[in-house]
Structure formats: structure tokens, C-alpha cells
Protein backbone atom coordinates (compact mmCIF):
# COMPACT_ATOMS: atom_id res chain seq x y z
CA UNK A 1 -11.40 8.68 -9.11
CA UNK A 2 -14.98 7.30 -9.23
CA UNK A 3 -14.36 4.11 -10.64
CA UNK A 4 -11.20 3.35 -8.49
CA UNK A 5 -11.18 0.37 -5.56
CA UNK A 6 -9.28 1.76 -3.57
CA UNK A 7 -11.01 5.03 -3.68
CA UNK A 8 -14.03 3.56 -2.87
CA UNK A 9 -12.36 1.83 0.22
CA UNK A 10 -10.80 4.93 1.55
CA UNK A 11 -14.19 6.61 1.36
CA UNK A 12 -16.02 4.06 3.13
CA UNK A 13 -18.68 3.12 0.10
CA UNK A 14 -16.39 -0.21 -0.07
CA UNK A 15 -15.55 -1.95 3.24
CA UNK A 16 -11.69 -2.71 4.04
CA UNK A 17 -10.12 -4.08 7.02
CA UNK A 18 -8.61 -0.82 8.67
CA UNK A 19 -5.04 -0.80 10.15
CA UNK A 20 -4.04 3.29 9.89
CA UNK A 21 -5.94 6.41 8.45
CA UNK A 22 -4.74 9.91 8.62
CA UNK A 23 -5.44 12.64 6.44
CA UNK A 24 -3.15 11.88 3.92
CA UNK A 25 -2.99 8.01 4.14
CA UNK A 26 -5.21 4.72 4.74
CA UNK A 27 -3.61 1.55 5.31
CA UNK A 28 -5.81 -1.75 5.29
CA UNK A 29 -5.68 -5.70 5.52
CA UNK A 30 -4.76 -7.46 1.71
CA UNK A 31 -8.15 -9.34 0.80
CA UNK A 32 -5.84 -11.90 -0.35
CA UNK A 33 -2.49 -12.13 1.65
CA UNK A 34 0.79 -13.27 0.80
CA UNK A 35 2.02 -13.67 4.36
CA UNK A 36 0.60 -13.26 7.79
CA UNK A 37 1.22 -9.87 7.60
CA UNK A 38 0.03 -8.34 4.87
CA UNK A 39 -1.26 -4.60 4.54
CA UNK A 40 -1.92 -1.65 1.94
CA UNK A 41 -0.66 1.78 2.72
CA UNK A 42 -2.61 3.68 -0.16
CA UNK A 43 -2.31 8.12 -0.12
CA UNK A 44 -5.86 9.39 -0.32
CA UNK A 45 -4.86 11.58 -3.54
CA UNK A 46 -5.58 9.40 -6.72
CA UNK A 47 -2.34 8.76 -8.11
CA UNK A 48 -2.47 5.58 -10.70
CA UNK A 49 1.12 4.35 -10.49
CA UNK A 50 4.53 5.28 -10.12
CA UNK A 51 5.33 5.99 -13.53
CA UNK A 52 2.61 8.69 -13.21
CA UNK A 53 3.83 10.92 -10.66
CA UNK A 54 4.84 14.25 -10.79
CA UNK A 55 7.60 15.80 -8.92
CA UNK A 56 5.06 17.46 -6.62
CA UNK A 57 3.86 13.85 -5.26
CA UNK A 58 7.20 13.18 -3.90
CA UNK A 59 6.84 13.85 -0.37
CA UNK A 60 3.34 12.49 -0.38
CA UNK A 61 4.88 8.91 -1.73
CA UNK A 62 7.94 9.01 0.54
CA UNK A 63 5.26 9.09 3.59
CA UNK A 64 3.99 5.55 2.23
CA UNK A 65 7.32 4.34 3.52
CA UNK A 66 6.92 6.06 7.04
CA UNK A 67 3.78 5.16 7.50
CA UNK A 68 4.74 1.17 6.73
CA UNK A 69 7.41 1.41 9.50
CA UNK A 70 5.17 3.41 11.62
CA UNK A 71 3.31 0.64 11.51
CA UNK A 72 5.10 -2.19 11.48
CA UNK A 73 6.90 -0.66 14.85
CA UNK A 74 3.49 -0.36 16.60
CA UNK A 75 2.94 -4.11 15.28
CA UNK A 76 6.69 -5.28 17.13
CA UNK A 77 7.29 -6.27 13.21
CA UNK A 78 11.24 -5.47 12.50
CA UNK A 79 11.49 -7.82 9.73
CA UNK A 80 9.60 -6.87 6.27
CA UNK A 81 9.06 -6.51 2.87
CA UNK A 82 8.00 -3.29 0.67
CA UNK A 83 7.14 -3.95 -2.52
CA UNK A 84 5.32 -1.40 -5.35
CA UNK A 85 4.57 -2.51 -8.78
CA UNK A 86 4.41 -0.27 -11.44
CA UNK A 87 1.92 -1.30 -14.56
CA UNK A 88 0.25 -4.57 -15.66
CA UNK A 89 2.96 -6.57 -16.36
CA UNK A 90 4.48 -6.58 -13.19
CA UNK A 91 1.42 -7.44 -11.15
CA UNK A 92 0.01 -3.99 -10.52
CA UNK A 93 -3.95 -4.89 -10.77
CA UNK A 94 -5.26 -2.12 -8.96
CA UNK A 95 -4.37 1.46 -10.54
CA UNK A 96 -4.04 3.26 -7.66
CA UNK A 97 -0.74 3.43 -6.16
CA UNK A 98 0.19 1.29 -3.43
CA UNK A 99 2.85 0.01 -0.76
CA UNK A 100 2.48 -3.45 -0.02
CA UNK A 101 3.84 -4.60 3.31
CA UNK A 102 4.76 -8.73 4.00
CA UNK A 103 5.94 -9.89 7.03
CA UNK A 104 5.73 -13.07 9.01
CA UNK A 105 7.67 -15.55 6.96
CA UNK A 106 10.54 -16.36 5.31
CA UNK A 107 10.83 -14.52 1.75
CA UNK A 108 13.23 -15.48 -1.41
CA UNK A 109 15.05 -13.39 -3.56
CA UNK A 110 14.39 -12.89 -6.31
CA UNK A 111 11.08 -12.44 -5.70
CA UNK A 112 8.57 -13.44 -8.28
């Protein structure tokens, strides 16, 4: 989508701090962490949120999840948090579906 961040980050025309990129996934540094770990694993394919999935994205948004441990294990991190919001109201700011992985400290429940 032409008008998407995270689109623009994942092809290059927007800088972000790298951590993982395969064909199907990029993974990069939050601009504005929440812990001292704290990374974006995006899929390439435009998919605006959750809600908006079809039941052909399923594998693609079960790798977000693989690709957080994958890197979390090459990162010696065995302790984190996965979090996706889904719409406005709930924090989502950036339309593009997204894992967002925390580490590093001590988190509450419930979050928020």
C-alpha cells in the first residue's frame, strides 16, 4: 500500500533499524521503545489488521510468531512479550499488521 509506513520501511524508501528480513517478513527496532528490547516483525504482504484477514493469511501470520522466537533465541532472550493490537482503540496506530516484541524488564498484568 503506497501510503503505508511500514510499507515504505520494508521497501527501503523509509529507513528502519533492521533486525530480520526474509522474503516473507521484516523485523525492525520500535522508533519509540517500551523496553530494551523492543522490535516489529511486520509480513511484507499489506494486511491492515487482524480483523482483516482472510483465512488464506493464516500461515503467513502464524510465521510472525516464529520469526519473534527465532529471534529472540538468536538474541539469548527467553523471557518476552507478544502483543498485536487490533484497531484504534486499542493502540493500533499503524494499519499494517504487526507483532510487537518486549523484553528486558519486568512487565504487569494487565497490561495497559
Amino acid at each position: 500500500m503506497s501510503d503505508c509506513l511500514f510499507c515504505k520501511i520494508i521497501q527501503g524508501d523509509i529507513p528502519g533499524d533492521k533486525v530480520y528480513e526474509d522474503e516473507n517478513y521484516y523485523a525492525f527496532n520500535d522508533i519509540n521503545p517500551q523496553a530494551p528490547t523492543h522490535f516489529l516483525v511486520v509480513p511484507k504482504k499489506h494486511i491492515d489488521k487482524i480483523s482483516s484477514m482472510g483465512k488464506a493469511d493464516q500461515e503467513l501470520i502464524g510465521g510472525l510468531f516464529t520469526i519473534a522466537a527465532r529471534i529472540c533465541k538468536q538474541k539469548s532472550i527467553s523471557d518476552f512479550r507478544l502483543v498485536i493490537n487490533n484497531g484504534a482503540g486499542v493502540g493500533q496506530s499503524v494499519f499494517h499488521i504487526h507483532l510487537h516484541v518486549l523484553a528486558g524488564r519486568a512487565m504487569g498484568w494487565p497490561p495497559g
